[in-house]
Structure formats: C-alpha cells, structure tokens
Protein backbone atom coordinates (compact mmCIF):
# COMPACT_ATOMS: atom_id res chain seq x y z
CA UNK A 1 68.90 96.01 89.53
CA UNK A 2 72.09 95.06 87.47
CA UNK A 3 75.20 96.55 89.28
CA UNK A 4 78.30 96.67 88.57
CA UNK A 5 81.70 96.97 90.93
CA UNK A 6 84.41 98.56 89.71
CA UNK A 7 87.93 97.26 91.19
CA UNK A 8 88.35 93.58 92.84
CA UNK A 9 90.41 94.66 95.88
CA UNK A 10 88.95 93.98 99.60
CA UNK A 11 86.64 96.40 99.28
CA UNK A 12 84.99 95.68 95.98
CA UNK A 13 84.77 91.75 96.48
CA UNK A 14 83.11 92.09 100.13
CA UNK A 15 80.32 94.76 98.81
CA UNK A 16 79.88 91.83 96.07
CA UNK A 17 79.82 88.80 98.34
CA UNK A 18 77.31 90.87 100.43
CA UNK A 19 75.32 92.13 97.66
CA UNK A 20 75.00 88.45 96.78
CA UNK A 21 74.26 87.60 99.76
CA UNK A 22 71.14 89.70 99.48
CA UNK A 23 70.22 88.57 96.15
CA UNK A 24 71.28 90.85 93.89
CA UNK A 25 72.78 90.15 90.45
CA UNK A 26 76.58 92.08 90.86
CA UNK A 27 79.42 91.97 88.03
CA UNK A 28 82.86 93.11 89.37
CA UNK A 29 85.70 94.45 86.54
CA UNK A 30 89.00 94.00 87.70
CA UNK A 31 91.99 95.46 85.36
CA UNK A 32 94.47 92.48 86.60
CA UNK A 33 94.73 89.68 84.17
CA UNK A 34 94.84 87.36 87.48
CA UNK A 35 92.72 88.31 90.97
CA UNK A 36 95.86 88.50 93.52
CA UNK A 37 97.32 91.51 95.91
CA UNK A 38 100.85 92.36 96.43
CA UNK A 39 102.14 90.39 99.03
CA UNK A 40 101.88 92.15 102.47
CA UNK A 41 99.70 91.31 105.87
CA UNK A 42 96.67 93.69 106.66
CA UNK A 43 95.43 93.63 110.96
CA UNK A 44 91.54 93.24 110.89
CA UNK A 45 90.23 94.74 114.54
CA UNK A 46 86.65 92.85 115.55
CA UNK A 47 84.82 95.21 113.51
CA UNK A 48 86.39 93.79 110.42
CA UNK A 49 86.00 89.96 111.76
CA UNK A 50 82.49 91.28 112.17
CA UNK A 51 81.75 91.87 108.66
CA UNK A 52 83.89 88.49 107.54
CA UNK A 53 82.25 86.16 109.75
CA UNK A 54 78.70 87.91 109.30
CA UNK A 55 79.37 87.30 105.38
CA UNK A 56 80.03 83.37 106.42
CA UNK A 57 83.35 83.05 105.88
CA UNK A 58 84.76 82.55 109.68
CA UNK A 59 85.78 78.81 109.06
CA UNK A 60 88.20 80.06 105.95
CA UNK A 61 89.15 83.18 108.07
CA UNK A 62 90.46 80.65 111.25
CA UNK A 63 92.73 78.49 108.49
CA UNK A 64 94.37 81.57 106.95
CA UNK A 65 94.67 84.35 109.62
CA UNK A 66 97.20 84.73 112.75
CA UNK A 67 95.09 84.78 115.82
CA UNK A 68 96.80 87.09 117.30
CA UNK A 69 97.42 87.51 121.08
CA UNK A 70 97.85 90.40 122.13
CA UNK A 71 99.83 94.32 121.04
CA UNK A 72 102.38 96.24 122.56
CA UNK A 73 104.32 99.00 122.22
CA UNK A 74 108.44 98.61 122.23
CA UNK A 75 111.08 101.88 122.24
CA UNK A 76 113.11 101.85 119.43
CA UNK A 77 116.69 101.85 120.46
CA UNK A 78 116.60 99.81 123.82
CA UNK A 79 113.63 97.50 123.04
CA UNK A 80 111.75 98.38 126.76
CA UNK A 81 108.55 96.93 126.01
CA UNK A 82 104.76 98.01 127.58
CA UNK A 83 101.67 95.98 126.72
CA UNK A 84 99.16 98.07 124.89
CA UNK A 85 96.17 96.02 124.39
CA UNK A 86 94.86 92.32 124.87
CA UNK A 87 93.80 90.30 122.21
CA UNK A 88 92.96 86.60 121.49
CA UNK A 89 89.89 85.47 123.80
CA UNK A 90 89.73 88.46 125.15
CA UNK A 91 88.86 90.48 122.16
CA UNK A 92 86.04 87.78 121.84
CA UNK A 93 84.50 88.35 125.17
CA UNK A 94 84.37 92.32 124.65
CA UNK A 95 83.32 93.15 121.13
CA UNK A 96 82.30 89.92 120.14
CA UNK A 97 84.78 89.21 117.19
CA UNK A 98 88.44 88.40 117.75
CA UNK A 99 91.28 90.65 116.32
CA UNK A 100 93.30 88.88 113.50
CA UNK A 101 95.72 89.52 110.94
CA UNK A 102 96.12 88.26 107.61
CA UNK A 103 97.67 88.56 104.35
CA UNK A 104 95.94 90.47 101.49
CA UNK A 105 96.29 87.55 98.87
CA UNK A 106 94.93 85.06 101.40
CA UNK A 107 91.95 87.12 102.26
CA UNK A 108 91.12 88.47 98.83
CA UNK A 109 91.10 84.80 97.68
CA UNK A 110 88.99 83.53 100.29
CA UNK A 111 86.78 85.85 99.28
CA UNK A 112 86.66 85.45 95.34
CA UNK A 113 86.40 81.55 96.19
CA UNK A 114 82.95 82.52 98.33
CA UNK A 115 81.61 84.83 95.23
CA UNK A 116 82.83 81.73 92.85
CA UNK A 117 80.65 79.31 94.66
CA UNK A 118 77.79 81.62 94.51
CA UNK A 119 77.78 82.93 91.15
CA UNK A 120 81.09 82.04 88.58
CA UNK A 121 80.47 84.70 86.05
CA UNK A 122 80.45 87.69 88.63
CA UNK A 123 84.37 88.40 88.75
CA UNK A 124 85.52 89.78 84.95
CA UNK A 125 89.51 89.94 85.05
CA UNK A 126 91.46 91.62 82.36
CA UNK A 127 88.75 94.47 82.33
CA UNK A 128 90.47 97.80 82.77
CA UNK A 129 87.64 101.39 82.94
CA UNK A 130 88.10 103.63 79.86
CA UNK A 131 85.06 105.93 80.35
CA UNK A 132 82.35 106.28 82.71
CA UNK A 133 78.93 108.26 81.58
CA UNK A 134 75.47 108.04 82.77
CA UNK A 135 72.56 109.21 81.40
CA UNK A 136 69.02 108.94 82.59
CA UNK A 137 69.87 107.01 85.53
CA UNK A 138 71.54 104.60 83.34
CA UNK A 139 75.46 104.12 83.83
CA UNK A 140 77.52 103.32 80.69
CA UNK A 141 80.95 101.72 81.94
CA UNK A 142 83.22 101.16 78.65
CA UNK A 143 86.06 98.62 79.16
CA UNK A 144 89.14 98.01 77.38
CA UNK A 145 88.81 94.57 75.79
CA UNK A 146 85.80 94.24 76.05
CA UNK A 147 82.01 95.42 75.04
CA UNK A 148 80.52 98.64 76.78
CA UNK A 149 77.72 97.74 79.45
CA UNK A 150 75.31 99.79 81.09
CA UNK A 151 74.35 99.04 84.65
CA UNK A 152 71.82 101.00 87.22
CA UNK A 153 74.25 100.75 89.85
CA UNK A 154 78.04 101.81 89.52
CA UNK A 155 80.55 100.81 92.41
CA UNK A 156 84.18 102.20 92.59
CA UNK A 157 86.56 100.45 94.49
CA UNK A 158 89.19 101.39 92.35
CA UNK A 159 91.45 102.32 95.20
CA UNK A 160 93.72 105.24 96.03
CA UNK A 161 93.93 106.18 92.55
CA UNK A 162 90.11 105.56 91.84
CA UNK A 163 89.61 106.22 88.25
CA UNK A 164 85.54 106.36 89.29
CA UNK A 165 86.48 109.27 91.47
CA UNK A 166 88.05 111.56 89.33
CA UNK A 167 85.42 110.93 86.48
CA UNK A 168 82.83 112.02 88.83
CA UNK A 169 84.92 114.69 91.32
CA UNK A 170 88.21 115.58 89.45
CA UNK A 171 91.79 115.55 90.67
CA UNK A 172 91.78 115.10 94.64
CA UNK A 173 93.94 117.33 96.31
CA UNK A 174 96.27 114.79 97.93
CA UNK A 175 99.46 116.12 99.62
CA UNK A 176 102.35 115.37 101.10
CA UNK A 177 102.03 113.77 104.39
CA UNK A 178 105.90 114.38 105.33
CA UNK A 179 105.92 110.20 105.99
CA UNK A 180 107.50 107.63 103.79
CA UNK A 181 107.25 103.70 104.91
CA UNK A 182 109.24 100.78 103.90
CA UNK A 183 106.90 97.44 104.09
CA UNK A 184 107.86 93.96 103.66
CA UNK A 185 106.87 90.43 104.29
CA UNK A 186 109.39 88.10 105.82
CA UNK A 187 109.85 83.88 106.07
CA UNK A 188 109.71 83.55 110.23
CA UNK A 189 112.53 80.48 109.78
CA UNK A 190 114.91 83.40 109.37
CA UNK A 191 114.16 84.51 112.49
CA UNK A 192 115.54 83.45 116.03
CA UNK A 193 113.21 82.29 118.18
CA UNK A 194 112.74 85.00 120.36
CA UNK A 195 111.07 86.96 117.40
CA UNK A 196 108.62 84.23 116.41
CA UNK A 197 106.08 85.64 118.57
CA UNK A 198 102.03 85.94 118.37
CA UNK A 199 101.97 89.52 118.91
CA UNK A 200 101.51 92.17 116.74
CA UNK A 201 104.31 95.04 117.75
CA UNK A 202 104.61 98.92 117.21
CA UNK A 203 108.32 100.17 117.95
CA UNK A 204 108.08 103.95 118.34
CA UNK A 205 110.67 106.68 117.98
CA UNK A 206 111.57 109.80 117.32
CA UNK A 207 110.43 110.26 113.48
CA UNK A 208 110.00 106.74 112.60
CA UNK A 209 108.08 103.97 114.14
CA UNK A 210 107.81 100.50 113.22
CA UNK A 211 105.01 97.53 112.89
CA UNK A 212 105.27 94.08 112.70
CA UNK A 213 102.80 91.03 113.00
CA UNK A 214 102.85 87.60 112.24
CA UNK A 215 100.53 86.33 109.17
CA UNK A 216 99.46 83.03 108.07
CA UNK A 217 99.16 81.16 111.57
CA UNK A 218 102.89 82.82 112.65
CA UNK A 219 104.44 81.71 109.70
CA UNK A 220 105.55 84.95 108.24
CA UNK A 221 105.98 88.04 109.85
CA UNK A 222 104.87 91.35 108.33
CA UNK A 223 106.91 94.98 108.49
CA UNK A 224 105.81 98.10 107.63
CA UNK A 225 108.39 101.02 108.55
CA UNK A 226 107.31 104.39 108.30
CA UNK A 227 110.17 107.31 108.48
CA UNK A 228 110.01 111.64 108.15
CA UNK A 229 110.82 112.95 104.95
CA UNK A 230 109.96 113.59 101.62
CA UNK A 231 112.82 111.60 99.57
CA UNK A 232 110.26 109.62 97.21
CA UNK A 233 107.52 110.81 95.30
CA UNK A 234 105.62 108.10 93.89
CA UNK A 235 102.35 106.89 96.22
CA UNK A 236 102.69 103.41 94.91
CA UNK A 237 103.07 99.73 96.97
CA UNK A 238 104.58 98.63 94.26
CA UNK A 239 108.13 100.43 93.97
CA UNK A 240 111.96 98.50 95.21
CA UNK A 241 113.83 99.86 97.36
CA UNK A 242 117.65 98.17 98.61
CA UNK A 243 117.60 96.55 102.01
CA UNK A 244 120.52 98.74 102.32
CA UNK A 245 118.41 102.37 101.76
CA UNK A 246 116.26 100.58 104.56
CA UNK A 247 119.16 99.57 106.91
CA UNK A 248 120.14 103.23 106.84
CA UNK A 249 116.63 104.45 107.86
CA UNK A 250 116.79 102.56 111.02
CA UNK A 251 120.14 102.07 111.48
CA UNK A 252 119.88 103.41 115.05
CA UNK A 253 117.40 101.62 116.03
CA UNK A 254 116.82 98.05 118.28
CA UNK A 255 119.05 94.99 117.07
CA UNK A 256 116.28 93.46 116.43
CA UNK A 257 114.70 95.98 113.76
CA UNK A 258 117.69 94.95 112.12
CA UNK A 259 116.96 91.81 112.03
CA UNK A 260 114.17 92.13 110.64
CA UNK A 261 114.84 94.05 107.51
CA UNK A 262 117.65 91.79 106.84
CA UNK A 263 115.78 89.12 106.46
CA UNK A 264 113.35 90.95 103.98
CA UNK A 265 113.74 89.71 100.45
CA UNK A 266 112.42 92.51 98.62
CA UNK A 267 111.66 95.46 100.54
CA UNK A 268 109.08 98.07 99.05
CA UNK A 269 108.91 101.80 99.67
CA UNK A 270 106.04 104.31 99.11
CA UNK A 271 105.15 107.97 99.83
CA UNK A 272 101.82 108.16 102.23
CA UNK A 273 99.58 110.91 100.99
CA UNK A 274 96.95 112.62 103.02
CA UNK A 275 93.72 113.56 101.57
CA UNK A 276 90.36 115.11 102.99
CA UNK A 277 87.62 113.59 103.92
CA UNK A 278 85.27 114.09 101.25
CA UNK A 279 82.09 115.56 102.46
CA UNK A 280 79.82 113.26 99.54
CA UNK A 281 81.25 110.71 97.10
CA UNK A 282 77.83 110.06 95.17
CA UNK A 283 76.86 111.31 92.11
CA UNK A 284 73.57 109.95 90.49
CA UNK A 285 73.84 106.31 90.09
CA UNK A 286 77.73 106.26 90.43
CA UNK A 287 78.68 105.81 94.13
CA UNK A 288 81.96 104.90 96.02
CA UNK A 289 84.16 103.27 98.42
CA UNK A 290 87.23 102.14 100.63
CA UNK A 291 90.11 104.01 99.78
CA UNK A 292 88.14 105.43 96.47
CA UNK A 293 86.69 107.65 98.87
CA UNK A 294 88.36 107.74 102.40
CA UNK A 295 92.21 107.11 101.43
CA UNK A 296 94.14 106.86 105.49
CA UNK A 297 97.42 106.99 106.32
CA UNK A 298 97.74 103.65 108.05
CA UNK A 299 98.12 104.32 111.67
CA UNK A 300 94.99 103.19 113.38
CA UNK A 301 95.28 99.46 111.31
CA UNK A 302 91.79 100.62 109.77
CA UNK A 303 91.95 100.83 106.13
CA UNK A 304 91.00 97.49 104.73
CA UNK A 305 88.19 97.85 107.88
CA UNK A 306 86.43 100.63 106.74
CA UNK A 307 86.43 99.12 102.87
CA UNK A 308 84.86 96.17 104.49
CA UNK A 309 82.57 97.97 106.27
CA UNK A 310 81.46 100.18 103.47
CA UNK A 311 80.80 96.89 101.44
CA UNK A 312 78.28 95.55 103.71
CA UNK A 313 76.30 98.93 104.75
CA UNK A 314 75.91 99.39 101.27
CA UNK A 315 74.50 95.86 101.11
CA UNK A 316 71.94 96.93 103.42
CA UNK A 317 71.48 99.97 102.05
CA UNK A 318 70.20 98.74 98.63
CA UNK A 319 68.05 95.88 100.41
CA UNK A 320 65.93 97.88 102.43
CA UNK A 321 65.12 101.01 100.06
CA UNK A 322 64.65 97.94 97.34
CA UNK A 323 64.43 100.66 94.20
CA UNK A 324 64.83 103.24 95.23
CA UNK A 325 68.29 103.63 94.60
CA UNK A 326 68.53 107.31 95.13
CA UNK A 327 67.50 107.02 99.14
CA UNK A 328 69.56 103.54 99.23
CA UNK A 329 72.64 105.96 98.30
CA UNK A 330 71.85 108.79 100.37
CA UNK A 331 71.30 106.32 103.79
CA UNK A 332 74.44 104.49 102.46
CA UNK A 333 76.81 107.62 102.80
CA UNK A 334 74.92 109.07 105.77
CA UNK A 335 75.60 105.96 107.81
CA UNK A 336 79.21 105.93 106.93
CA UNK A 337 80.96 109.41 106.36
CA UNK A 338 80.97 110.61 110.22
CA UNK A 339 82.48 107.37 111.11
CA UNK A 340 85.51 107.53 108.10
CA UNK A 341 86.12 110.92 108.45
CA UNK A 342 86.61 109.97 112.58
CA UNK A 343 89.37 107.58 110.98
CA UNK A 344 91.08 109.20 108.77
CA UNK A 345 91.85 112.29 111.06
CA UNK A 346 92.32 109.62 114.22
CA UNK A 347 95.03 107.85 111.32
CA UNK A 348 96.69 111.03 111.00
CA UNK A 349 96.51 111.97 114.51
CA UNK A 350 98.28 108.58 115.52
CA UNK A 351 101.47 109.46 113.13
CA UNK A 352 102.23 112.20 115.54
CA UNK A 353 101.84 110.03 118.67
CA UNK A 354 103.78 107.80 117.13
CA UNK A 355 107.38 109.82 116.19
CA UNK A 356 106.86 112.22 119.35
CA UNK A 357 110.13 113.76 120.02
CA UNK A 358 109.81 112.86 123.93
CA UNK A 359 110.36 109.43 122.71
CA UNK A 360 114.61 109.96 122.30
CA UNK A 361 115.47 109.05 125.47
CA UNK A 362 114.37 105.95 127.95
CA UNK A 363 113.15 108.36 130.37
CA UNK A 364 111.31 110.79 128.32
CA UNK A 365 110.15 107.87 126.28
CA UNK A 366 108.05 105.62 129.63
CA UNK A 367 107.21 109.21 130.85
CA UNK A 368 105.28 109.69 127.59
CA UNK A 369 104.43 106.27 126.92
CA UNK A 370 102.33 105.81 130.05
CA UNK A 371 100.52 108.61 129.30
CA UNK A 372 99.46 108.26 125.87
CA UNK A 373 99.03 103.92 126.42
CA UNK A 374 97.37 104.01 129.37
CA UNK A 375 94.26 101.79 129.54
CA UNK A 376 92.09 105.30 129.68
CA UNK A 377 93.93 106.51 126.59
CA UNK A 378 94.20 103.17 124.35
CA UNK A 379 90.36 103.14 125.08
CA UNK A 380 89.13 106.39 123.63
CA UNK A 381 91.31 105.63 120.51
CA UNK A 382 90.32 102.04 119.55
CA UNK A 383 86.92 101.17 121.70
CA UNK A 384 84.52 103.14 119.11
CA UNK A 385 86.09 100.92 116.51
CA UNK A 386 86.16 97.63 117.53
CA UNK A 387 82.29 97.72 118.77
CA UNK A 388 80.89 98.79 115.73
CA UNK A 389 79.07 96.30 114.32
CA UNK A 390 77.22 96.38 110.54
CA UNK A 391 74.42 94.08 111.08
CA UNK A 392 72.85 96.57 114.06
CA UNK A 393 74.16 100.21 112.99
CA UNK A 394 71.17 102.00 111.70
CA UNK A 395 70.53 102.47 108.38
C-alpha cells in the first residue's frame, strides 16, 4: 500500500513513525523548506507518553522533556496557590506513563530523527498540496515543485487550516470563540529563583487565565495567556504582538505574571476559534487527523495528544484489516471520534471554569476553587484521559 501523509507536524510524523513501525512504505509532504515548529512548549498527559514511548522513543523523550512534578492552580491577583494534581512518580504508578512537557521543535525533531533512521527518503520538504483528486480508489496528490503522485492512502495532517479538509468537506464553519491568548517562550536565567520551579501552573481569573511550564529540563519556561475579547482576527501562531499590548492585558494581575511577560522576547498573539466536532472526516481513500479534523481550544492540554493518538490507532487500523482499506478507515474513525469529540467540548467547557466571575475576589475565588479542584472534580475531568492507552483500545 503506498501512502502518503500530508503535513509534517506532530501528528503527521507520529502516524508515519508508526506506520513504519508496522511496515508500511509512508511518504510525508511537508510545505516548509526546513522540518521545525514555532518555538513554544506543548504538556503531553500519560496518554501521550504512551504513544511516544510505545513508538520507542522514551530514551530521547527523558533528554528533551521537563519531568514535571506536579500542577496547581494560583489566583490571579494575590497569587494564593492550591495543588491541583500530582505528577512525576506518581503519574507513573497510576496510568503507567509519566506527564511531561516539551517543546514542539524538540519533539518534532526527535521524531523526524526516528523516521530518518528508519527510512531517509520518507520526509519530502519544500512540497506544498495544489490539488487533491481520486479516482478509482487511486489518490492523485499534485505538489508544487514537484511531480504529481498517486498513492492508495491519503493522510491530512495539514493542521487547523487543513487544505485536505476543505478539498474533501468545504469551508468549516469555525467561529469566534470570544478568547484571544498571548503565548511565549521565556530564558528561566531571567527569572528569580522563586519562579524556576518544576511545576506546570494555571493562574485563573476573571476573563483571563494564565499557563506556564517549564520546557527543556527547567530551562525555559513556557506562557500561554488567554484573555475575553474579540480585538484580533487572524487564527494564526505566528502573528507579534508588543510586550506592552500584553502588559496591559494583565496588568492587574500577580507581580509575578508580570514578570513573566517581561521577560518574553517576542510575544505572539492569536484568535482561538471553535469548531464542531465533525461527525466523519473520511472520504474514499482520503482520511484525516489531529487538528485537520478535531481543531480544540487548548484548555484540557490535549491537542498535540489526540494528534498523537490518532497517528497510532490509525497504525493499527491499517495493520489488522491489511487491504482492506475501506474497513481499516471505518474502525480507524469509529475508535476515535467519541473520544475527540469528549475533548473538544471538555476544552471548551474548561475556558469557562477557567475565567468564572466568582474568581474576583479571594473569598469567592477558594469558595469556587475547592469546588471545581477538588480531588472528585479534577478526576472526572482528566482520569478518562490519562488511562487511555493505544496499544489495548479496541480496534
């Protein structure tokens, strides 16, 4: 079977490294010239280890990644912290994986190192879709650059803005999610000590909240600050804004969240859309996924997870239905569209828990806080995600 992956993001290079894995011949078409991510951190819950480790990279995950030790939650103005979840061993002894956190770059290029060793003609840069037909069960994929090819197998994890997707659904009907975020990544030796800590942090308010979590064994620390409003339009990772515009978001908010975004070289702002979960993202011999076909706000840290998950059910997928590609599809999206869908309306459920107005004042705020952290409450949120694991789901 001669597939093809379309998009060489998380997503795309773990369904090749475990299509590979099984033995299948994969070609992945990246439009960048050269295979890196903009520069932010990305948390990976034990599911996500899961699929890492499972694919054989857990010795290059433990020299890149941030072990991290544990999450809390802090109040925005006065900084009261309460601990929200343990991580570190911890994590290992309950779903079998450890929760880490990483930056993109680092883990994409772990991952395009592992393909490399396997098979050095699979990743073609510089390769940007300009059509997608199929005929016959045959997928024609023309490139700019280069020569058409035809495939039997057609990936896209093209992203958010999946050109795959619209070829085969149209337009999606994304809109405004009434959230904008700021994200940045930040040297930790311009940071006071008290800062430089292995614990991944959500300061809540109300209408903003803010994350931060060290990457790259605690050397840098990542920040991702999400406000109300609807000033920007453009859903892009990839737009400046002024660490001024960004000091005036927060600029009520803990001494410390100042800190922070002063010590962000250049801080980035997009506009987070929300979408539908799509009830089928297959057509014929053209199937997708990650945020191709389950876009999230970010809110539950599951994102890159789900991509990675996608990757290797798929794997599976194709190995045990062998050629018969249309059941391999059909067990492919019925093994994973109840569980997305769960995420991307728990992802939009956490943006409201997370800028509750009861969260003004200190006493409204540990009133409300209890509640909605309380070991009973964290559970039911995060303990169907973390124990999933990809080798024993059913397929």
């Amino acid at each position: 079977m001669r597939i093809s992956i379309v998009g060489g993001g998380l997503g795309g290079l773990t369904a090749a490294l475990a299509l590979l894995n099984q033995g299948f011949k994969v070609t992945v078409y990246e439009q960048a010239k050269v295979l890196k991510e903009l520069g932010a951190g990305v948390q990976l819950g034990p599911n996500a280890v899961g699929v890492l480790y499972q694919l054989g990279l857990q010795t290059q995950m433990q020299g890149i990644a941030s072990d991290t030790k544990g999450k809390r939650v802090r109040l925005w103005n006065t900084g009261q912290s309460w601990p929200l979840f343990d991580l570190g061993a911890l994590a290992v002894s309950m779903y079998g994986y450890p929760y880490l956190t990483v930056h993109r770059a680092d883990l994409q290029r772990v991952l395009a190192e592992k393909i490399h060793a396997i098979d050095p003609t699979c990743i073609v840069l510089d390769a940007k879709v300009s059509g997608v037909e199929q005929k016959n069960g045959i997928v024609s994929l023309s490139l700019e650059g280069h020569e058409s090819v035809e495939c039997d197998l057609l990936i896209g994890a093209d992203g958010v803005h999946s050109i795959i997707r619209k070829t085969l659904f149209g337009d999606d009907e994304a809109r405004q999610s009434g959230i904008m975020a700021w994200r940045g990544v930040i040297d930790c030796k311009k940071l006071p000590s008290h800062m430089n800590e292995m614990v991944a942090t959500n300061w809540v308010g109300p209408g903003a909240h803010v994350v931060q979590y060290p990457l790259r064994n605690g050397a840098l620390m990542n920040f991702v600050g999400a406000i109300e409003g609807n000033r920007w339009e453009i859903e892009s990772w990839s737009e400046k804004g002024s660490t001024q515009e960004c000091l005036d978001d927060f600029k009520a908010w803990h001494e410390d969240i100042q800190t922070l975004i002063k010590a962000i070289d250049t801080p980035y702002k997009w506009v987070l859309k929300v979408r539908d979960p799509m009830p089928s993202w297959t057509k014929g011999s053209i199937t997708l996924l990650g945020d191709a076909c389950h876009p999230m706000l970010p809110f539950l840290a599951q994102g890159a997870g789900m991509a990675l998950e996608d990757g290797f059910i798929l794997s599976r997928a194709l190995k045990k239905f062998g050629a018969n590609l249309p059941q391999a599809l059909e067990h492919y999206e019925k093994a994973r569209i109840e569980r997305t869908s769960k995420v991307v309306e728990g992802s939009n459920a956490n943006a409201k828990r997370f800028h509750n107005p009861a969260l003004a004042d200190a006493r409204g705020a540990a009133e409300y806080v209890n509640k909605e952290w309380s070991e009973e409450r964290v559970k039911e949120r995060y303990e169907w995600l973390f124990r999933y694991n990809v080798q024993e789901v059913e397929i």
